[in-house]
Protein backbone atom coordinates (compact mmCIF):
# COMPACT_ATOMS: atom_id res chain seq x y z
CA UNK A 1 20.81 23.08 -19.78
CA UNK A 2 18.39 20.49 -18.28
CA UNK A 3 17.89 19.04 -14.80
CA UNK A 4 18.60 14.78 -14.73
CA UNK A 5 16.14 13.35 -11.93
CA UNK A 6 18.33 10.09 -10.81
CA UNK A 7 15.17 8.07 -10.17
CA UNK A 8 14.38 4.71 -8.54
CA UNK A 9 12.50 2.47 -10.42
CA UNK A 10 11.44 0.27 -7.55
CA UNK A 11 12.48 -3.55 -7.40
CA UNK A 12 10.97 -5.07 -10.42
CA UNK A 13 7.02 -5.22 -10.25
CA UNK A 14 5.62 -2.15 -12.00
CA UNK A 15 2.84 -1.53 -9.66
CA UNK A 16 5.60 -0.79 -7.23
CA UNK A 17 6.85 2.33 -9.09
CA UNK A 18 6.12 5.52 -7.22
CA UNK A 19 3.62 7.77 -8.76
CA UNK A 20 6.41 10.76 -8.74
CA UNK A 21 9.25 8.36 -10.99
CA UNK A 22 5.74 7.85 -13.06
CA UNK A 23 5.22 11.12 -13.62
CA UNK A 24 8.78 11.87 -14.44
CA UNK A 25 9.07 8.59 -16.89
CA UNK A 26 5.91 10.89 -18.75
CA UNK A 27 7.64 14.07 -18.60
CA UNK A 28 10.87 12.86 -19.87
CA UNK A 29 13.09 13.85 -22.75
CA UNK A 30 15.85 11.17 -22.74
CA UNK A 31 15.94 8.31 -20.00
CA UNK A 32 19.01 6.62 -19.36
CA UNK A 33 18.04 3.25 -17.88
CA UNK A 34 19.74 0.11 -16.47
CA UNK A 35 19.67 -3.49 -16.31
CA UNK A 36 17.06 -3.85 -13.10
CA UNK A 37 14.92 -1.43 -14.29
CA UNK A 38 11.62 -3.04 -15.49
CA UNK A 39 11.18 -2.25 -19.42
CA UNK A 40 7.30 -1.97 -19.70
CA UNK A 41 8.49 1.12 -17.42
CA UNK A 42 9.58 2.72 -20.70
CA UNK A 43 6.06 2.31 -22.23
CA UNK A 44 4.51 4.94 -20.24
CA UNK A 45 7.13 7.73 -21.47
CA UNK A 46 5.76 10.32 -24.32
CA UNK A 47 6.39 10.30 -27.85
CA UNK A 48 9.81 11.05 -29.46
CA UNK A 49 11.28 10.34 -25.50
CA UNK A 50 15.06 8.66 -25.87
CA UNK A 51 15.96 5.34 -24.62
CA UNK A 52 19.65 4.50 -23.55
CA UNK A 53 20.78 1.57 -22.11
CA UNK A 54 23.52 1.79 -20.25
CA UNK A 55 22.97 -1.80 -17.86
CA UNK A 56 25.54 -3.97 -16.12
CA UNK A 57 26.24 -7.30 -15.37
CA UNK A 58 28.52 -9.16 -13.60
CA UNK A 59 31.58 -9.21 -15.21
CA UNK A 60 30.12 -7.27 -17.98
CA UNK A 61 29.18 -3.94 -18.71
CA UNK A 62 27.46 -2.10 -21.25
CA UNK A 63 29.55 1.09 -20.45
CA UNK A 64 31.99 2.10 -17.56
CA UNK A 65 30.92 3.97 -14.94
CA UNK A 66 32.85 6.96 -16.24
CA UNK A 67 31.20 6.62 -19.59
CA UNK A 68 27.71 6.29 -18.14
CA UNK A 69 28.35 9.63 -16.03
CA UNK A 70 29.43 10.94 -19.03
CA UNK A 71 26.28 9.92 -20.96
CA UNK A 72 24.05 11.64 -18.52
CA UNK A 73 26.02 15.16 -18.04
CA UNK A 74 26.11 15.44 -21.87
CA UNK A 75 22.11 14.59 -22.04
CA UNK A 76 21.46 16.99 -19.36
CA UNK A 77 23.39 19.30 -22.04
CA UNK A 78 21.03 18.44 -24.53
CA UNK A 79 17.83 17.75 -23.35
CA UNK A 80 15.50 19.80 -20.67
CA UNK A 81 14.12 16.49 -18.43
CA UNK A 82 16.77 13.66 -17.66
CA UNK A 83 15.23 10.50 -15.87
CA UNK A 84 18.12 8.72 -15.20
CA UNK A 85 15.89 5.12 -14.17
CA UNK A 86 17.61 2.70 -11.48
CA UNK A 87 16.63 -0.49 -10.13
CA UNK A 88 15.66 -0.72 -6.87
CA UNK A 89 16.66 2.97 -5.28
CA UNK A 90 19.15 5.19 -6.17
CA UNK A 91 21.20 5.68 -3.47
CA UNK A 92 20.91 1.63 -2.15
CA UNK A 93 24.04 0.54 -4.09
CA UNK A 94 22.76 1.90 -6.84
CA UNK A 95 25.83 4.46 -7.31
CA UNK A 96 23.35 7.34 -7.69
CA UNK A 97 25.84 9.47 -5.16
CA UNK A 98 28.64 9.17 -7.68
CA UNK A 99 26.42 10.16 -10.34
CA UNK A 100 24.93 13.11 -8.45
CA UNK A 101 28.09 14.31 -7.36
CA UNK A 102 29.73 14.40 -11.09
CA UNK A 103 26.88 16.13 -12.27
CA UNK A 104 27.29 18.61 -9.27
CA UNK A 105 31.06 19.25 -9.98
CA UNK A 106 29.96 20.19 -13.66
CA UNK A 107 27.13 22.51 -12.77
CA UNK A 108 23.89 20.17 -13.71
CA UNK A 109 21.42 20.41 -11.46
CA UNK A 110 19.77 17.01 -10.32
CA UNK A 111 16.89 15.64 -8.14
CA UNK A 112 17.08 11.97 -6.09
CA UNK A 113 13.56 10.48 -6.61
CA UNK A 114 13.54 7.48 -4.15
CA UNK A 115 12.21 3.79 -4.97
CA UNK A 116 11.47 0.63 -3.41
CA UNK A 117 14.63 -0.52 -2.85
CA UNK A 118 14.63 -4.97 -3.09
CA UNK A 119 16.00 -5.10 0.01
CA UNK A 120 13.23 -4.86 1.64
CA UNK A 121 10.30 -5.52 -1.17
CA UNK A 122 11.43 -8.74 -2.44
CA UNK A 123 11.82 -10.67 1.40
CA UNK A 124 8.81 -9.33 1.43
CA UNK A 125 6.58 -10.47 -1.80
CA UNK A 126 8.47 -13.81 -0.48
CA UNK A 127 6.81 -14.09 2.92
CA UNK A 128 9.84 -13.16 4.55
CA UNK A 129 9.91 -9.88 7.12
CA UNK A 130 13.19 -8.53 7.50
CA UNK A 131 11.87 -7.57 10.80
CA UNK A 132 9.45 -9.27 13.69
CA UNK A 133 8.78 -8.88 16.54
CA UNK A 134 10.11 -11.54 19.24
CA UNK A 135 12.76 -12.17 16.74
CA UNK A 136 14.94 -9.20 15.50
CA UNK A 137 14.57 -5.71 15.90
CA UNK A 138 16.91 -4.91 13.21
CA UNK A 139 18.28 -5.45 9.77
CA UNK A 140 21.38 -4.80 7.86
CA UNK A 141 21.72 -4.44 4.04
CA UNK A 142 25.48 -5.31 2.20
CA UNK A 143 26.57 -5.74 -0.99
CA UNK A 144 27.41 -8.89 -1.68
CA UNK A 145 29.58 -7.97 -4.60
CA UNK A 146 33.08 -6.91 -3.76
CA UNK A 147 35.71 -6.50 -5.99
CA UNK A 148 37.42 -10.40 -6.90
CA UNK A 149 40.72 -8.03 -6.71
CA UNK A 150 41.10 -6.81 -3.08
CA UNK A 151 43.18 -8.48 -0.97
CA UNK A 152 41.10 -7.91 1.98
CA UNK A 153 37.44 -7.94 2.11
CA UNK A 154 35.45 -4.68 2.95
CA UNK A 155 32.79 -6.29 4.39
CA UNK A 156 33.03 -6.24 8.41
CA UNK A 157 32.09 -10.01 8.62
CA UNK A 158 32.75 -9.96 12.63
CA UNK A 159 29.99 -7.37 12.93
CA UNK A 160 27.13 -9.90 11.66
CA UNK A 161 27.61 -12.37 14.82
CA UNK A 162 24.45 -10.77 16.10
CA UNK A 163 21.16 -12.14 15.52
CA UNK A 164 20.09 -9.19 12.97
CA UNK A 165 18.66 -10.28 9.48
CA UNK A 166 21.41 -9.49 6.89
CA UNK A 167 19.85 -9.13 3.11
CA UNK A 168 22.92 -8.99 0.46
CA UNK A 169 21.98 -7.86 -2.48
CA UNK A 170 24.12 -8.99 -5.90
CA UNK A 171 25.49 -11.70 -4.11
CA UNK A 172 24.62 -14.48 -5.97
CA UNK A 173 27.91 -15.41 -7.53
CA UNK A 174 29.43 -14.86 -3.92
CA UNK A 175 26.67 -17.43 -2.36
CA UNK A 176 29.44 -19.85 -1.28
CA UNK A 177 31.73 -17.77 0.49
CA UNK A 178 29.06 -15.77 1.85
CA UNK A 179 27.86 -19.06 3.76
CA UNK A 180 31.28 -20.11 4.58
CA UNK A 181 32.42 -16.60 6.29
CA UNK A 182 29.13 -16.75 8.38
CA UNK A 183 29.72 -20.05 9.50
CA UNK A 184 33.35 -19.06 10.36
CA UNK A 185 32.00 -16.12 12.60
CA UNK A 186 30.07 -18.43 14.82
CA UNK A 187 26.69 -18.91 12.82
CA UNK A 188 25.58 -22.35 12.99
CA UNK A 189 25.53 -24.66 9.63
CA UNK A 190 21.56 -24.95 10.20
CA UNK A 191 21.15 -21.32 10.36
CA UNK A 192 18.24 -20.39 7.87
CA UNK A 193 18.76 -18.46 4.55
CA UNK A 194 16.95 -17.91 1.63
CA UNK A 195 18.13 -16.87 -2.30
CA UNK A 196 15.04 -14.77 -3.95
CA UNK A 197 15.57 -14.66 -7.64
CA UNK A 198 13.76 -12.10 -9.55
CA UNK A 199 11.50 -10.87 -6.88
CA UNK A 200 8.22 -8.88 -7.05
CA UNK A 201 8.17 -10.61 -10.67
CA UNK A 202 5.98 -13.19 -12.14
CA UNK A 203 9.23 -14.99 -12.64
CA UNK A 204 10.09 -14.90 -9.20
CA UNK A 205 11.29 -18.00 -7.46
CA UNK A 206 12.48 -18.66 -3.74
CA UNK A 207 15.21 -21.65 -2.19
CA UNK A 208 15.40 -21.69 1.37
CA UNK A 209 18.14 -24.02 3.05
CA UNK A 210 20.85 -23.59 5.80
CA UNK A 211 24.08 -22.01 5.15
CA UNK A 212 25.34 -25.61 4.49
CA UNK A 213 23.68 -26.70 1.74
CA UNK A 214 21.98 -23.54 0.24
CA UNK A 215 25.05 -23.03 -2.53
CA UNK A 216 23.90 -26.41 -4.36
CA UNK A 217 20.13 -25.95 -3.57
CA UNK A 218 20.20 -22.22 -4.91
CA UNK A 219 23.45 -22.34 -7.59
CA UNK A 220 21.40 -22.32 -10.51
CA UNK A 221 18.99 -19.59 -9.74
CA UNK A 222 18.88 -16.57 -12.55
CA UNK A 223 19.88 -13.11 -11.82
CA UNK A 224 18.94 -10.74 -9.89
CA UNK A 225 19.17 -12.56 -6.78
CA UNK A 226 19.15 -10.81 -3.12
CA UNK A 227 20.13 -13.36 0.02
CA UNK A 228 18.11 -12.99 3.16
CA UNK A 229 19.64 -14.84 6.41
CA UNK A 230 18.34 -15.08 9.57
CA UNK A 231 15.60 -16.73 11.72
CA UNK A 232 12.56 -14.75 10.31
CA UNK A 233 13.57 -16.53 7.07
CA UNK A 234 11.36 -19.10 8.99
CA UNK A 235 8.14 -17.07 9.05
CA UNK A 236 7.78 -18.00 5.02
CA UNK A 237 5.75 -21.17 5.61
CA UNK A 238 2.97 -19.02 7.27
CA UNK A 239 3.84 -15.36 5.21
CA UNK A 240 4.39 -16.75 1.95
CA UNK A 241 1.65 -15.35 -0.72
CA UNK A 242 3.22 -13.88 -3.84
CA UNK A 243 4.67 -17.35 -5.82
């Protein structure tokens, strides 16, 4: 019986992988990787190593989350080293705790190796600090992808009338109402935001706008795409250096 190391595999730019995930991606028997996890990643693992895929998209996925737990308790039954690779980090909406805790249940030991979760990495490649000093002192991180079948909305949208920056991450295809509910809580329509698609990357691309007109200016954009809203989305004209 083998251990599964449920490993973060940073937010898209290799160079951003930490040097333990490395030398786990080397180690490994079988890794089980998803959709955000940069495949030149995969390179670096040994000969005879196992690839599955097991990535998600909206409205489509690969496998179940059931399945894909399943998938990793019956490699840990089968192979000695289990790098179970996520985008970003693990435990950042990346559903690593369910994961862990079906593996637990079963009697497979695992191991969280943390990444660079986007949330913080790609504002940042984009010359945007999710915190400054003389501006906000704090930040908040939601997901911006909630279930189309809830009647009621789990996100607390009364709780963001502060001036904190708010990243969402996987909120793309919820761009609109995300602008309209801040607006509704008080936020003014000039209030700055900014859509980063494909951060950290060399196909990265930033749209900055207000939360009135940033659904048509940032629509089209590709997935992944994190939103970043508040004032320090200002500080890009000075910051910016990555694109």
């Amino acid at each position: 019986m083998g251990k599964v190391y449920l490993t973060g595999a940073g937010p898209g730019d290799i160079e951003l992988l930490t040097v333990k995930a490395l030398r786990l991606v080397q180690e490994a028997d079988v890794i089980i990787y998803d959709r955000l996890a940069n495949p030149d990643i995969l390179k670096e693992a040994k000969n005879g190593c196992e690839f599955i895929y097991v990535g998600k998209e909206d409205s489509h996925h690969t496998l179940p989350q059931e399945e894909i737990n399943q998938v990793i308790y019956e490699s840990a039954l089968q192979y000695e080293t289990v790098v179970r690779l996520k985008g970003g980090d693990p435990l950042v909406f990346g559903r690593g705790g369910e994961e862990a805790i079906y593996l637990n249940e079963r009697g497979i030991k695992f191991e969280f190796i943390p990444g660079i979760t986007s949330a913080i990495a790609v504002p940042e490649y984009a010359g945007i600090p999710v915190t400054h000093r003389g501006i906000t002192v704090s930040f908040r991180v939601v997901t911006g992808h909630e279930s189309r079948n809830k009647e009621y909305s789990q996100i607390p949208w009364d709780n963001y009338k502060t001036d904190d920056t708010i990243v969402f991450l996987m909120g793309l295809h919820r761009l609109k109402h995300i602008s309209k509910k801040l607006i509704e809580i008080g936020k003014s329509k000039d209030y700055p935001i900014a859509v980063i698609s494909r951060g950290t990357t060399k196909d990265a691309k930033t749209v900055v706008g207000t939360l009135e007109n940033i659904y048509e200016k940032a629509k089209d954009l590709p997935t992944p795409a994190l939103i970043v809203v508040g004032e320090v989305v200002n500080l890009r004209e000075q910051l910016s250096w990555f694109e």
